[in-house]
Protein backbone atom coordinates (compact mmCIF):
# COMPACT_ATOMS: atom_id res chain seq x y z
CA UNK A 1 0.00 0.00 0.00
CA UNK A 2 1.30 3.70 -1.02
CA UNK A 3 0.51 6.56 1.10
CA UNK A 4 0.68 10.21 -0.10
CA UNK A 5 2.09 12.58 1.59
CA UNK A 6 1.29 16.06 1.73
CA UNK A 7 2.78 19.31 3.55
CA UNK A 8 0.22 20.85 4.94
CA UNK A 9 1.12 23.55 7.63
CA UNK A 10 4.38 22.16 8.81
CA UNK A 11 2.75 18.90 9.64
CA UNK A 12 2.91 15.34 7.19
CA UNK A 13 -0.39 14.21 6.23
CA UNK A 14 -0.50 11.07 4.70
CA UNK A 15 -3.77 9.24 2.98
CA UNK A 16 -6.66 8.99 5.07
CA UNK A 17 -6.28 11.98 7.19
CA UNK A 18 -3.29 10.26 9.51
CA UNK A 19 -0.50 12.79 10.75
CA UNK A 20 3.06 11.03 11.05
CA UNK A 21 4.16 11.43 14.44
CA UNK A 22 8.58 11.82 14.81
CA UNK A 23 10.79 9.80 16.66
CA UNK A 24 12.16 11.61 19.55
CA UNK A 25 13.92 9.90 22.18
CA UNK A 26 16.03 12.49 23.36
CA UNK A 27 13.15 14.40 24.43
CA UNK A 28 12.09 11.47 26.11
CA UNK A 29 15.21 10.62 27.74
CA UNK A 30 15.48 14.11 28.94
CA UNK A 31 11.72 14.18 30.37
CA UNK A 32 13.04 12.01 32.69
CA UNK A 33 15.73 13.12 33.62
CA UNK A 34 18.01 10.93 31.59
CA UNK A 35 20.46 11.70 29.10
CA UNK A 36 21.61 9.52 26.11
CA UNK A 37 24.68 8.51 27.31
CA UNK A 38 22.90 7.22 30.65
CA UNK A 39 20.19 5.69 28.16
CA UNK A 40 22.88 3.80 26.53
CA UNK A 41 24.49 2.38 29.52
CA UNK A 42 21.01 1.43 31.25
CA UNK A 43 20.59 -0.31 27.94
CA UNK A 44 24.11 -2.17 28.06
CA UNK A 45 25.38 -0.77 24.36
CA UNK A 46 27.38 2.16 23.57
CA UNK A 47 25.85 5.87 22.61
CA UNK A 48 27.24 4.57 19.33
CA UNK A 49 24.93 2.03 19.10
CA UNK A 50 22.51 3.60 20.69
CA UNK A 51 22.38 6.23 18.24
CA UNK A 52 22.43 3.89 14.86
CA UNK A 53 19.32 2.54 16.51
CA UNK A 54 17.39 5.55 16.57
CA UNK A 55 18.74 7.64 13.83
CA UNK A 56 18.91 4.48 11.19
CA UNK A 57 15.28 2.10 11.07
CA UNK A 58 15.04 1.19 14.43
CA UNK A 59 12.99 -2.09 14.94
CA UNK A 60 10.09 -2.27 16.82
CA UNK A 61 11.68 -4.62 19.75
CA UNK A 62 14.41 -1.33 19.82
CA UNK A 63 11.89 1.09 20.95
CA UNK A 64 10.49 -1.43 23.17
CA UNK A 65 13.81 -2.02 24.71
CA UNK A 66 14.34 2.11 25.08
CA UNK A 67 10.74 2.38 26.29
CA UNK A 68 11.55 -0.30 28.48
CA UNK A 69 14.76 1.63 30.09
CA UNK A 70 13.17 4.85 30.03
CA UNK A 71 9.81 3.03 32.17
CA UNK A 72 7.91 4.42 29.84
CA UNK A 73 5.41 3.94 26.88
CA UNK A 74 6.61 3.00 23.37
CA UNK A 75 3.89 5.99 22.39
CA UNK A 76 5.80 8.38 24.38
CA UNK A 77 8.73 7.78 22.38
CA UNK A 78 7.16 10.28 19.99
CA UNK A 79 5.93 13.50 19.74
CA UNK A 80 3.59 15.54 17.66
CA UNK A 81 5.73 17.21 14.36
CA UNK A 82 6.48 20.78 14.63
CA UNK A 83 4.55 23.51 13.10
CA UNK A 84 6.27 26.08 11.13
């Protein structure tokens, strides 16, 4: 299945209505009071790895694992996109 995207307002709007949410886990990290290189060693791996596994196609059991260190939701791994 294809999905169009479309710029609307600084936000991605894909087929159906659906607004792509973004991949933040710094934010995250930081919300509680965590940084990344604490995130990485709770997790065992370097920031190194850590950050291949956000920045490249991180797999779903990833952001469990993150959410997982972070004790939080996978969800709140993400945040809204920024409006310009």
């Amino acid at each position: 299945m294809v999905l169009s995207v479309l710029r609307m307002g600084g936000q991605e709007h894909y087929g159906g209505g659906l607004v792509m949410k973004r991949l933040d886990v710094v934010r995250a990290a930081h919300e509680r009071g965590m940084n990344i290189a604490g995130l990485a060693q709770k997790l065992g791996i370097s920031r190194f790895a850590l950050s291949s596994r956000i920045n490249a196609n991180p797999t779903l059991n990833s952001l469990y694992e993150i959410a997982e260190a972070l004790e939080c939701d996978i969800t709140d791994l993400f945040r809204e996109p920024r409006s310009r």
